[in-house]
C-alpha atoms as a PDB file:
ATOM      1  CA  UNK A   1       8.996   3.452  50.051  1.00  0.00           C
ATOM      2  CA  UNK A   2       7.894  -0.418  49.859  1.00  0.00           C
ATOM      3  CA  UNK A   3      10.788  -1.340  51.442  1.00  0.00           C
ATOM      4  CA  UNK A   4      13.877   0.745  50.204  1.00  0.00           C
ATOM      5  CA  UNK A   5      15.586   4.203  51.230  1.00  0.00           C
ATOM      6  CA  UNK A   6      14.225   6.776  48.906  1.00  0.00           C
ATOM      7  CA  UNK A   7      15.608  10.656  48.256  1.00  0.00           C
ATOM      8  CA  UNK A   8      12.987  13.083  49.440  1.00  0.00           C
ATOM      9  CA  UNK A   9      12.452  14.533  45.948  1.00  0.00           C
ATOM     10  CA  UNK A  10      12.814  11.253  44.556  1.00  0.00           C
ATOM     11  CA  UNK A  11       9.648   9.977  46.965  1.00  0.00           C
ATOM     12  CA  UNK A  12       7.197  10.321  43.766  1.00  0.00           C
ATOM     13  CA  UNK A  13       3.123   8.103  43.282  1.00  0.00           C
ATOM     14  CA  UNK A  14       1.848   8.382  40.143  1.00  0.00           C
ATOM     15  CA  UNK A  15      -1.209  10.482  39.114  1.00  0.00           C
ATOM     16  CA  UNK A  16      -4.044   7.059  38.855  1.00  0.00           C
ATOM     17  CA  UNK A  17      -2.740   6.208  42.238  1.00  0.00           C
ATOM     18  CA  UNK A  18      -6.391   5.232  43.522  1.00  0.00           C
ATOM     19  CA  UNK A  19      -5.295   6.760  46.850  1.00  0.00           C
ATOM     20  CA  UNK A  20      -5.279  10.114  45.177  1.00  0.00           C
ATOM     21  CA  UNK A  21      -8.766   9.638  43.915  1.00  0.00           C
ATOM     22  CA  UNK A  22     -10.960   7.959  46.797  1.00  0.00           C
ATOM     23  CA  UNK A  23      -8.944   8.506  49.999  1.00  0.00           C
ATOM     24  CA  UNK A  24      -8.125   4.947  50.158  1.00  0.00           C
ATOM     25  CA  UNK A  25      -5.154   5.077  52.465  1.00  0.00           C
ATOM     26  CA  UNK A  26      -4.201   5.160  55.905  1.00  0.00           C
ATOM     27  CA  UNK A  27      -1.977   7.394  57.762  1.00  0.00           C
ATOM     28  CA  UNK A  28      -0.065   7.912  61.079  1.00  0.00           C
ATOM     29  CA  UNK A  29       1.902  11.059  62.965  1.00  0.00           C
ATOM     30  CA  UNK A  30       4.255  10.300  65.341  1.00  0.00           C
ATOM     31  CA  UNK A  31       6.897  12.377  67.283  1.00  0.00           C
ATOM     32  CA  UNK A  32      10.894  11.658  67.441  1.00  0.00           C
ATOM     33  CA  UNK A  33      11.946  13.977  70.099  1.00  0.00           C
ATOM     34  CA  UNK A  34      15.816  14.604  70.716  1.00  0.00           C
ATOM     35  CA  UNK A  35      16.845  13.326  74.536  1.00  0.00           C
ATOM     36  CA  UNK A  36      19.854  13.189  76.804  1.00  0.00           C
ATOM     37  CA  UNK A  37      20.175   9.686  74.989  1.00  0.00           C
ATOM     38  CA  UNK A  38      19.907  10.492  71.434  1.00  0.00           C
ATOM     39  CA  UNK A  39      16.888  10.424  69.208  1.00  0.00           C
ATOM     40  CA  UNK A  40      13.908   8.814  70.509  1.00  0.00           C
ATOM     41  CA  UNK A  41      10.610   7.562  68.777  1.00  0.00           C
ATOM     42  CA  UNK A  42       7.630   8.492  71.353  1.00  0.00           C
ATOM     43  CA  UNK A  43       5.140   5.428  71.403  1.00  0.00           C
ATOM     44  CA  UNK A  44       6.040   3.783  68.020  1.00  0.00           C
ATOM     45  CA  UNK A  45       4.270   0.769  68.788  1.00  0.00           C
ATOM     46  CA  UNK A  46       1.355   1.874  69.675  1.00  0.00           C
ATOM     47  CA  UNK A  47       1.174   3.788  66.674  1.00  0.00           C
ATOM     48  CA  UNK A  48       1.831   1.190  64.117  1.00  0.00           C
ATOM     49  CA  UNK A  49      -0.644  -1.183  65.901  1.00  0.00           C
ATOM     50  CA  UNK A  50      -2.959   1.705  65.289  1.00  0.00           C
ATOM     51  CA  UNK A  51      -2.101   1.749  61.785  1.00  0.00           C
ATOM     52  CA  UNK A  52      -2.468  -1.704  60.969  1.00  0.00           C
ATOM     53  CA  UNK A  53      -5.481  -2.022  62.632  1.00  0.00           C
ATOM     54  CA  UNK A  54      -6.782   1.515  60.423  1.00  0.00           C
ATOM     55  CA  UNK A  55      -6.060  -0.688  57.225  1.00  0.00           C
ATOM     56  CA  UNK A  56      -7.873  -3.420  58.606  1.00  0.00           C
ATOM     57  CA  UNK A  57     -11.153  -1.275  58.773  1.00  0.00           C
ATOM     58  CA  UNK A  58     -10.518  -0.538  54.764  1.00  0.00           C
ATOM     59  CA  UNK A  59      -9.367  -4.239  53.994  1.00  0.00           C
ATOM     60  CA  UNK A  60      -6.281  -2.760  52.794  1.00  0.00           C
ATOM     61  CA  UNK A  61      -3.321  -5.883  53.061  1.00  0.00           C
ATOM     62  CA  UNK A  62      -0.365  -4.405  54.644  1.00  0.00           C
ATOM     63  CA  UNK A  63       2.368  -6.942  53.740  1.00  0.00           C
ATOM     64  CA  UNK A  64       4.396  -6.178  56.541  1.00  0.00           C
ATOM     65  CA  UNK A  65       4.105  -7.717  60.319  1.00  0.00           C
ATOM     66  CA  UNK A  66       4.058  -4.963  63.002  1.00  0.00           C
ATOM     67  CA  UNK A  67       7.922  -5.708  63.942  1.00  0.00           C
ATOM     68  CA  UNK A  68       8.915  -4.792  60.688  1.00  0.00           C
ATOM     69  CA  UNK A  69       6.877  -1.687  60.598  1.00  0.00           C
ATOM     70  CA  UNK A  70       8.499  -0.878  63.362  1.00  0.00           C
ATOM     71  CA  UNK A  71      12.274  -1.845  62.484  1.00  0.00           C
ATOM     72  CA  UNK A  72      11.243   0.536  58.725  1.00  0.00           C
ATOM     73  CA  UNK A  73       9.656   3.602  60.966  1.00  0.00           C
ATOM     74  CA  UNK A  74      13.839   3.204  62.891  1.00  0.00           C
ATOM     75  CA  UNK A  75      15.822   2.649  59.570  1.00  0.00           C
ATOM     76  CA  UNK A  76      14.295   5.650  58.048  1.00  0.00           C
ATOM     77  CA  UNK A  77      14.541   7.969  61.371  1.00  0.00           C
ATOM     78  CA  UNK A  78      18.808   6.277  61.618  1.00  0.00           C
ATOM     79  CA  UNK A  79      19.147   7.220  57.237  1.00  0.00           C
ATOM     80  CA  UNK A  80      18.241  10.730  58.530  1.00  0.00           C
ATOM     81  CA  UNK A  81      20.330  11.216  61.201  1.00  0.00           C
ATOM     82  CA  UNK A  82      22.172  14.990  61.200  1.00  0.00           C
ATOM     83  CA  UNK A  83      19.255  16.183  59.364  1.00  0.00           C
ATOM     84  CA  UNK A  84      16.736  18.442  61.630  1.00  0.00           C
ATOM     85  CA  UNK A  85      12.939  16.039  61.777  1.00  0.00           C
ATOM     86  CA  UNK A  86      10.696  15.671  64.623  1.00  0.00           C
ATOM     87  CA  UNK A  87       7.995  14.010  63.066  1.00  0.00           C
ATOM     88  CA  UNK A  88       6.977  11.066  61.300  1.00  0.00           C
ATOM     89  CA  UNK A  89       4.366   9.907  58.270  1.00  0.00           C
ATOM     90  CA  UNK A  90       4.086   6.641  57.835  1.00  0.00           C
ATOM     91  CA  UNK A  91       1.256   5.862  55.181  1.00  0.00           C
ATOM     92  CA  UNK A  92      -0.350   2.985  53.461  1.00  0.00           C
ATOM     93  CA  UNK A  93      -2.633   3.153  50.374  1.00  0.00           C
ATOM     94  CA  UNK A  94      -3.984   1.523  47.590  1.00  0.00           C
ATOM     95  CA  UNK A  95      -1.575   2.189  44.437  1.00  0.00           C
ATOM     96  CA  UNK A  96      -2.112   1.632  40.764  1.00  0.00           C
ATOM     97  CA  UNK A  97      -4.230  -0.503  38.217  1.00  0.00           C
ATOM     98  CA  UNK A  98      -7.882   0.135  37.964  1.00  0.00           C
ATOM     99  CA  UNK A  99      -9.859   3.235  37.795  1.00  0.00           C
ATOM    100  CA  UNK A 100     -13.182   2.820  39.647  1.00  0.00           C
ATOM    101  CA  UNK A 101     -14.267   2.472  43.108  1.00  0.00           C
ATOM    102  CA  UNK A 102     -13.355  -1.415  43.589  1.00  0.00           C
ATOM    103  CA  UNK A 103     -10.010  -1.463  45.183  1.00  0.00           C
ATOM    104  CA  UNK A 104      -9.943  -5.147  45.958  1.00  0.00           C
ATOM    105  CA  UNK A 105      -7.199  -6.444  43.074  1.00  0.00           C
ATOM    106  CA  UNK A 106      -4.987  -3.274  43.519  1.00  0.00           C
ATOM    107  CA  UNK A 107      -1.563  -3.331  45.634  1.00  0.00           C
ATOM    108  CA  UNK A 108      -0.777  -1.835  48.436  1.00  0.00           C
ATOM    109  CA  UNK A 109       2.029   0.634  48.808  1.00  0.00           C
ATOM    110  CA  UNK A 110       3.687   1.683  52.041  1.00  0.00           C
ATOM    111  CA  UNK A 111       5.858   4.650  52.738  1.00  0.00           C
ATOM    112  CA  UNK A 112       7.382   6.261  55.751  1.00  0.00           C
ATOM    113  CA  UNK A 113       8.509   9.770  55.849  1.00  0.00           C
ATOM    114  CA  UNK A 114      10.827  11.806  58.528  1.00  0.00           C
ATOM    115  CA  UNK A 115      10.394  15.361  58.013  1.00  0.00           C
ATOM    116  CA  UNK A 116      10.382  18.816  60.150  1.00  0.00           C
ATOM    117  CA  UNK A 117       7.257  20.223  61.562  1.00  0.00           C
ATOM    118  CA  UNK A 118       7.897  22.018  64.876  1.00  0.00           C
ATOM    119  CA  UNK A 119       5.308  23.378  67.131  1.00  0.00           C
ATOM    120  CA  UNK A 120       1.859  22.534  65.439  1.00  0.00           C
ATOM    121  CA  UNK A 121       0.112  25.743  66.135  1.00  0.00           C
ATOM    122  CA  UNK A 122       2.741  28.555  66.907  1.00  0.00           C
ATOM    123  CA  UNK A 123       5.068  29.387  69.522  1.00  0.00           C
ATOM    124  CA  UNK A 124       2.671  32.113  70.457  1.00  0.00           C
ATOM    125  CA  UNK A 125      -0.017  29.971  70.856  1.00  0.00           C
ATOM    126  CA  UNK A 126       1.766  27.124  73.162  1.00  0.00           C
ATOM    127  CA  UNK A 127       2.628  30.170  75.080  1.00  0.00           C
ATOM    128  CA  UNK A 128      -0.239  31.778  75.381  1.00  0.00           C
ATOM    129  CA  UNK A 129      -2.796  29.824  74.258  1.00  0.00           C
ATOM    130  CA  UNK A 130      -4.934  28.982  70.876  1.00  0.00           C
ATOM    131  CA  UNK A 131      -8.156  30.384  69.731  1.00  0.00           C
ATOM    132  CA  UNK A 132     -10.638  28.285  68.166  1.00  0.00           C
ATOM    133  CA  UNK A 133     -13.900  28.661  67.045  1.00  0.00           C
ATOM    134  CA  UNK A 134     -17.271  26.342  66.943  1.00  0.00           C
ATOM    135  CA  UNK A 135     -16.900  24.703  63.371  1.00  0.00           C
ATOM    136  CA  UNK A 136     -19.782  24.480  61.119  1.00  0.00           C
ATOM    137  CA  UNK A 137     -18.686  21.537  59.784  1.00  0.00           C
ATOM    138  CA  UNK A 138     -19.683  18.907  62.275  1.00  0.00           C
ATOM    139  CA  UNK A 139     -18.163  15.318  62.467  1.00  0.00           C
ATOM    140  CA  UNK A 140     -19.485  12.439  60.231  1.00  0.00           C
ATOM    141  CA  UNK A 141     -21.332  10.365  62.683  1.00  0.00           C
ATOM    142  CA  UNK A 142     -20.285   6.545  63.305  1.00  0.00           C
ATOM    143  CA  UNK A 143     -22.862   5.367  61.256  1.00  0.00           C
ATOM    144  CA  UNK A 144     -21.092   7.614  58.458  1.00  0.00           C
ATOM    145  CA  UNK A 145     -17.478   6.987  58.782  1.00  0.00           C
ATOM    146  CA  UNK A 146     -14.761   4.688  60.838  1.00  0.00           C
ATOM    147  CA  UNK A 147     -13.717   7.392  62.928  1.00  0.00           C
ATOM    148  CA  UNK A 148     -11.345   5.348  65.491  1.00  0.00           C
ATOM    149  CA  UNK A 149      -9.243   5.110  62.174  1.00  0.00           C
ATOM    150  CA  UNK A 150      -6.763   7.476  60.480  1.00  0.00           C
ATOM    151  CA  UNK A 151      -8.314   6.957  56.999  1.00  0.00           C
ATOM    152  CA  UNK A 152      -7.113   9.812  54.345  1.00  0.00           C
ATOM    153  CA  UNK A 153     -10.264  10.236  53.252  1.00  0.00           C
ATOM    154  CA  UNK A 154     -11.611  10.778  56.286  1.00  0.00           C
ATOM    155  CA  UNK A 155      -9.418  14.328  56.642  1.00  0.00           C
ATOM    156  CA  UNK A 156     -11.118  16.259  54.139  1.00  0.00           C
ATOM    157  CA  UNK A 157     -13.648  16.453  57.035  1.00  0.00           C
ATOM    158  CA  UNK A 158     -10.676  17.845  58.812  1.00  0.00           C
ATOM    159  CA  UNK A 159      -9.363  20.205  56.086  1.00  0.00           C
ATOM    160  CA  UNK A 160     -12.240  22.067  55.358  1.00  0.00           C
ATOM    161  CA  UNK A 161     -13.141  22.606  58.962  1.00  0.00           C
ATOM    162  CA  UNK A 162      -9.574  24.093  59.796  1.00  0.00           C
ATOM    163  CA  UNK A 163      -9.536  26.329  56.727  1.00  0.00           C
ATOM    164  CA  UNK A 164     -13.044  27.829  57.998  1.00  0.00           C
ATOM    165  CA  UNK A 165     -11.011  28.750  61.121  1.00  0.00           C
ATOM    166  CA  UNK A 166      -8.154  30.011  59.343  1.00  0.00           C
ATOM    167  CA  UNK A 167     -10.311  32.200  57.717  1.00  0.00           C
ATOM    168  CA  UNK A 168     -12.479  33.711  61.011  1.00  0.00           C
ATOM    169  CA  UNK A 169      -9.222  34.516  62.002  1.00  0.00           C
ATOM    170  CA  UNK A 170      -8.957  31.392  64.873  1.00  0.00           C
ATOM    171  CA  UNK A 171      -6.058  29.177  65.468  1.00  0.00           C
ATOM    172  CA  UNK A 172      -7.692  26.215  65.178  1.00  0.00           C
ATOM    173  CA  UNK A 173     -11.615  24.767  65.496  1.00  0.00           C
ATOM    174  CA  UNK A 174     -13.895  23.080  67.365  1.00  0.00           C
ATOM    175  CA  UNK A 175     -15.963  20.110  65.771  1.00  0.00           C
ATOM    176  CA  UNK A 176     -18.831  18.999  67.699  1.00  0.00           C
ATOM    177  CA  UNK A 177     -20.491  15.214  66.582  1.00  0.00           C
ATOM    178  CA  UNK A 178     -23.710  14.333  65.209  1.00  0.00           C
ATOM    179  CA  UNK A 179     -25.589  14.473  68.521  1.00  0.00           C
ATOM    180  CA  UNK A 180     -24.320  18.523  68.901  1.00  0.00           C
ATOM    181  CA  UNK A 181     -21.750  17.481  71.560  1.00  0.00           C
ATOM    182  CA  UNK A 182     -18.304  18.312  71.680  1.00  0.00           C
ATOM    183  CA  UNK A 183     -15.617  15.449  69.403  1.00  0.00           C
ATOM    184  CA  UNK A 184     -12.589  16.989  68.975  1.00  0.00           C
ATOM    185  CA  UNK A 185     -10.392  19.413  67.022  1.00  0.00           C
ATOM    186  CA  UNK A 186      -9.816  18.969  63.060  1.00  0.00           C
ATOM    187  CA  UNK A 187      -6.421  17.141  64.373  1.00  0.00           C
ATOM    188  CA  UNK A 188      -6.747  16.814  68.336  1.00  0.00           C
ATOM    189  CA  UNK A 189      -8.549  15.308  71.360  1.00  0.00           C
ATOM    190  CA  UNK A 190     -10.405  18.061  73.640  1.00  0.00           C
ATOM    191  CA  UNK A 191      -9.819  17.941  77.437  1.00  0.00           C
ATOM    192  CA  UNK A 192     -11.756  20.218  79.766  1.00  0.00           C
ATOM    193  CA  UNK A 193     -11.186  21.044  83.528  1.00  0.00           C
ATOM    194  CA  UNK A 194     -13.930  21.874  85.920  1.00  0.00           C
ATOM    195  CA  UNK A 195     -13.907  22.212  89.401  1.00  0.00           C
ATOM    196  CA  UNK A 196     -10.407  20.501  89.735  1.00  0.00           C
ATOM    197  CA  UNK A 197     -11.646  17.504  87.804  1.00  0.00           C
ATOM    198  CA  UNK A 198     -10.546  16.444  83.963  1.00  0.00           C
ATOM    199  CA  UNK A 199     -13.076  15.317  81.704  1.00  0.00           C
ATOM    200  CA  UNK A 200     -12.624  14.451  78.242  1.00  0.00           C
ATOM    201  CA  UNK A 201     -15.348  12.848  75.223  1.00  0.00           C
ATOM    202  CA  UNK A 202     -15.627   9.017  75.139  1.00  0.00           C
ATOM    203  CA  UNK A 203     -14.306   7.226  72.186  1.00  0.00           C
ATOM    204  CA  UNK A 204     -18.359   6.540  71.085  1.00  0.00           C
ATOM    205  CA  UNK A 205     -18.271  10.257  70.484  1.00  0.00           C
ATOM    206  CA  UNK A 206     -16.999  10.189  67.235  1.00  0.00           C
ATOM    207  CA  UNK A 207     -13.244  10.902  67.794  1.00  0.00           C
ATOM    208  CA  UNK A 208      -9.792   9.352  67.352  1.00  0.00           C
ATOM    209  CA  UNK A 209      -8.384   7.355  69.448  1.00  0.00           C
ATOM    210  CA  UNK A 210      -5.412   9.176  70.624  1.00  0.00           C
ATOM    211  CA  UNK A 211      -2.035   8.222  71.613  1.00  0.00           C
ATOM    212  CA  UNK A 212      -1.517  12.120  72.901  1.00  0.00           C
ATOM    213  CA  UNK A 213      -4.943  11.854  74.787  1.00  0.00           C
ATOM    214  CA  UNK A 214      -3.786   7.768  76.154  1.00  0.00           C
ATOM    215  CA  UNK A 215      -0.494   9.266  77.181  1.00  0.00           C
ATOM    216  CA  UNK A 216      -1.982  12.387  79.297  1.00  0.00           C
ATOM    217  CA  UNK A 217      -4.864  10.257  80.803  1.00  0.00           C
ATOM    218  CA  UNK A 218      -2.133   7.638  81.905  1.00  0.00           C
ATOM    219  CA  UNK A 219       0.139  10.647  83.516  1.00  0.00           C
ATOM    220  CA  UNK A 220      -3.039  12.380  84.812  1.00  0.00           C
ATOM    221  CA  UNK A 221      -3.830   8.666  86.883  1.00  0.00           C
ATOM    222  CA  UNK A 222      -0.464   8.689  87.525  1.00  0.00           C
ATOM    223  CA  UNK A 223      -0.412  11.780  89.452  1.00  0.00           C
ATOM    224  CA  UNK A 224      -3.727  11.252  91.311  1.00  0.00           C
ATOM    225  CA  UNK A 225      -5.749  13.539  89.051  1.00  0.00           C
ATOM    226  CA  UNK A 226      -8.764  10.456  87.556  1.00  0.00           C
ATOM    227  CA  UNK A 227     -10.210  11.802  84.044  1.00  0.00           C
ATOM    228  CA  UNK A 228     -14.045  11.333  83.501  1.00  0.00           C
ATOM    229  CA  UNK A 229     -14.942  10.422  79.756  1.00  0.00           C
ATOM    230  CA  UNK A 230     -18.444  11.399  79.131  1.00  0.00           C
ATOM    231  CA  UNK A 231     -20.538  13.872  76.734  1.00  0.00           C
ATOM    232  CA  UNK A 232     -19.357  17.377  76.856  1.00  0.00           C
ATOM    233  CA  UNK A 233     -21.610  20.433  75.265  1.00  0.00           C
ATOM    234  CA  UNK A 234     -20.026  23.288  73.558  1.00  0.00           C
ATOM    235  CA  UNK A 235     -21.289  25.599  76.581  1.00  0.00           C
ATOM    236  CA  UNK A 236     -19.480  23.861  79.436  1.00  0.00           C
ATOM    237  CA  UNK A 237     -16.153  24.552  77.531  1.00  0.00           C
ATOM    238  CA  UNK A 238     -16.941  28.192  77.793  1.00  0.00           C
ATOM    239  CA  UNK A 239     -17.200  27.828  81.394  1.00  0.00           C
ATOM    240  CA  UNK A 240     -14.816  25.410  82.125  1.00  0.00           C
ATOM    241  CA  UNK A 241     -11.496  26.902  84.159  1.00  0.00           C
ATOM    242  CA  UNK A 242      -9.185  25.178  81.623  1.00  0.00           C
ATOM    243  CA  UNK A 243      -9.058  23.551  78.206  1.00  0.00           C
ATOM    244  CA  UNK A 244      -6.588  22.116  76.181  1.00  0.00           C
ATOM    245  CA  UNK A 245      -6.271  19.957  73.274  1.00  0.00           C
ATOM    246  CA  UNK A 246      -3.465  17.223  72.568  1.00  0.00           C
ATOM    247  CA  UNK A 247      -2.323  15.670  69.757  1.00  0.00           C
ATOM    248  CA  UNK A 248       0.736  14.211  68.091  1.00  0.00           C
ATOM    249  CA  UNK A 249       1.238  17.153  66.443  1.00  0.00           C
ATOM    250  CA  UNK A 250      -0.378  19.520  68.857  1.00  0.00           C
ATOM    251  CA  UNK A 251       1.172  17.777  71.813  1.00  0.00           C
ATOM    252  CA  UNK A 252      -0.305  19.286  74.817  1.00  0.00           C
ATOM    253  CA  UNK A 253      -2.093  22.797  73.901  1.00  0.00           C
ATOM    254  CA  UNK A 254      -3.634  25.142  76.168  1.00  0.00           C
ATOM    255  CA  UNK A 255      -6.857  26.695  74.786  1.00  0.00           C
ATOM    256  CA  UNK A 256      -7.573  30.788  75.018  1.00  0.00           C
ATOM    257  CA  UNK A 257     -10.538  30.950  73.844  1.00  0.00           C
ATOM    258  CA  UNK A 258     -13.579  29.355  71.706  1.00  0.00           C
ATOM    259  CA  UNK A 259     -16.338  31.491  69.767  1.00  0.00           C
ATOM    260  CA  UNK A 260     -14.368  34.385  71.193  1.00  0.00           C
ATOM    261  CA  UNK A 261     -15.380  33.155  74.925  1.00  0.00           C
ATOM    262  CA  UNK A 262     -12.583  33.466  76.942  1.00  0.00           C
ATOM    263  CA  UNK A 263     -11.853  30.296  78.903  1.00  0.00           C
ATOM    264  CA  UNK A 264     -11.116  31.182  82.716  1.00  0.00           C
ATOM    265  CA  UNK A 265      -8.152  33.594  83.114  1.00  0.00           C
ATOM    266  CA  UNK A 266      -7.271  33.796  79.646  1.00  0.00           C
ATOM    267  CA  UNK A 267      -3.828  31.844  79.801  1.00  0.00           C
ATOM    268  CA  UNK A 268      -2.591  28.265  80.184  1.00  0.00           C
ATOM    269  CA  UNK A 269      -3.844  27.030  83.674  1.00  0.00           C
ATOM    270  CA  UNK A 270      -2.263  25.208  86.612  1.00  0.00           C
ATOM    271  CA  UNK A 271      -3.185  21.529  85.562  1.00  0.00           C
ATOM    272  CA  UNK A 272      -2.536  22.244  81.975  1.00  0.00           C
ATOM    273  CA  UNK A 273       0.750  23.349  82.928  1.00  0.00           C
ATOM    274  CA  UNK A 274       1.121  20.687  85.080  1.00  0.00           C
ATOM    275  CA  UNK A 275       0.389  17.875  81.930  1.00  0.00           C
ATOM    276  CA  UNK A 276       2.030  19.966  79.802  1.00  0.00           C
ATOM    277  CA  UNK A 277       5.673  19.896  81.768  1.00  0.00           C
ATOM    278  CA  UNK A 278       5.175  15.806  83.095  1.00  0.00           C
ATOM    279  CA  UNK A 279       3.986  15.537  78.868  1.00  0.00           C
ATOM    280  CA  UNK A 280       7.158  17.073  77.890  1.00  0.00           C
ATOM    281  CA  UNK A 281       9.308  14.838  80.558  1.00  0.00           C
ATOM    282  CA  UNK A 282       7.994  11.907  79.453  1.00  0.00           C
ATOM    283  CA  UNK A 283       8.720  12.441  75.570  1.00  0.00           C
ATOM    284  CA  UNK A 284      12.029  13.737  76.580  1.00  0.00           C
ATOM    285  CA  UNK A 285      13.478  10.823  78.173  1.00  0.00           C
ATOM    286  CA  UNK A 286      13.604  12.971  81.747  1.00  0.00           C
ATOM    287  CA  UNK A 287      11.254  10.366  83.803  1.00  0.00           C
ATOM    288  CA  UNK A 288      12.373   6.927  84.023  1.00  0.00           C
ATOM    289  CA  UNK A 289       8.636   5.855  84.835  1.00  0.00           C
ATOM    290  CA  UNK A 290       7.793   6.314  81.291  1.00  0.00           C
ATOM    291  CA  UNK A 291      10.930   5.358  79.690  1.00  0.00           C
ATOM    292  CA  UNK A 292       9.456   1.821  77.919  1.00  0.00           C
ATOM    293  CA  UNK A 293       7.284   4.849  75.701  1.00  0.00           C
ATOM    294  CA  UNK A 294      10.380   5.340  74.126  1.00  0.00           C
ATOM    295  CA  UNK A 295      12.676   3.859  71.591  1.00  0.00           C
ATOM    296  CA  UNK A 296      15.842   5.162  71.038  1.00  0.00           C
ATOM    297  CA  UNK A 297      17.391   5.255  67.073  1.00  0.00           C
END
């Protein structure tokens, strides 16, 4: 926390942090995945870039260059080596000393956290597949919110669409944009597969851009199989032969069904697999094609 090792129980803001209030903070997940190697941090630069660039969007002054962002997200993973984490927050927000709306004269306070998560939505669910339902909640539009960044503020979106699945009973759910088309999950990019081809929602669409979603579309060109990004409806995702949503968190997960539509055979298909095991390679240190994605700690 702002520079120096902190206990987990000792990681503490206090209650006027303006963060806590307004949502004035940005945030990033990323993955440290254990490999024939050692420890390895999947993408780290790409995701600090990311999150300097969120804090541009809220003029929030990181006071660290992306190097050292970097060099903290390592130091932290290294302090908990022998300690069982796969996943990292790092998180910038505006701290203490005023109590209105006007963040400009407040400081900015940076943390980075290594903690445990395992698989996102269930071992059942990677196995099998997850079922999600059509959100009422739909997506601010762009007009409405910076959606390219991971604001905190921007999750309550996020929050209160997954806890309306939770409580139909669904895995996880669907949020479609302003214009009714299909953005993404309350954490994930949406893929679809049709007729052999992949097609996932541009980035004008109203969704993140993802490093997940970068990562599979870079394999998928890699292995001959070109994505489309264009509109998608709700309806050609309950006729599409596969679908599957990715996601630091969510990595690569095959989709069972949505509005209680079941989406072609009912299990994880052939190029889902496929992404899913090259995915899982890649991450894992096992193909030396994608070995500058990773940085060993």
């Amino acid at each position: 926390m702002d520079g120096r090792l902190v206990d987990y129980d000792q990681a503490n803001v206090h209650i006027m942090t303006h963060c806590l209030h307004y949502g004035g903070g940005v945030f990033e997940g990323i993955r440290i995945y254990e490999t024939g190697k050692g420890r390895a941090i999947f993408r780290l630069r790409e995701h600090m870039a990311r999150f300097l660039a969120s804090a541009k969007v809220i003029s929030l002054k990181i006071p660290y260059s992306l190097d050292e962002l970097c060099q903290a997200v390592k130091d932290t993973a290294k302090a908990n080596a022998g300690v069982q984490v796969d996943y990292i927050r790092p998180l910038a927000y505006y701290g203490t000393g005023t109590y209105g709306l006007n963040p400009a004269k407040l400081p900015t306070n940076v943390a980075i956290a290594v903690v445990y998560m395992g698989v996102y939505l269930g071992e059942e669910q990677m196995q099998k597949g997850a079922r999600l339902i059509t959100s009422s909640w739909e997506k601010p539009s762009n007009r409405a919110a910076a959606l390219n960044a991971k604001i905190c503020g921007n999750y309550i979106n996020s929050v209160v669409a997954r806890l309306e699945a939770m409580n139909k009973g669904a895995d996880e759910a669907l949020m479609l944009n302003s214009e009714g088309n299909v953005a993404e999950g309350t954490g994930e990019n949406i893929f679809m597969v049709r007729g052999g081809k992949l097609f996932t929602p541009p980035l004008s669409s109203g969704i993140l851009e993802g490093i997940t979603r970068d990562s599979i579309m870079q394999i998928a060109m890699d292995t001959d199989m070109p994505v489309t990004e264009r509109e998608i409806t709700r309806s050609e995702l309950y006729v599409a032969d596969e679908v599957f949503m990715t996601g630091t968190a969510a990595e690569v997960q095959a989709i069972h069904s949505i509005d209680s539509q079941v989406i072609g055979a009912g299990r994880p298909g052939p190029v889902t697999l496929k992404l899913q095991k090259a995915f899982r390679e890649a991450a894992r240190g096992q193909n030396q094609h994608y070995m500058h994605w990773l940085d060993f700690v």
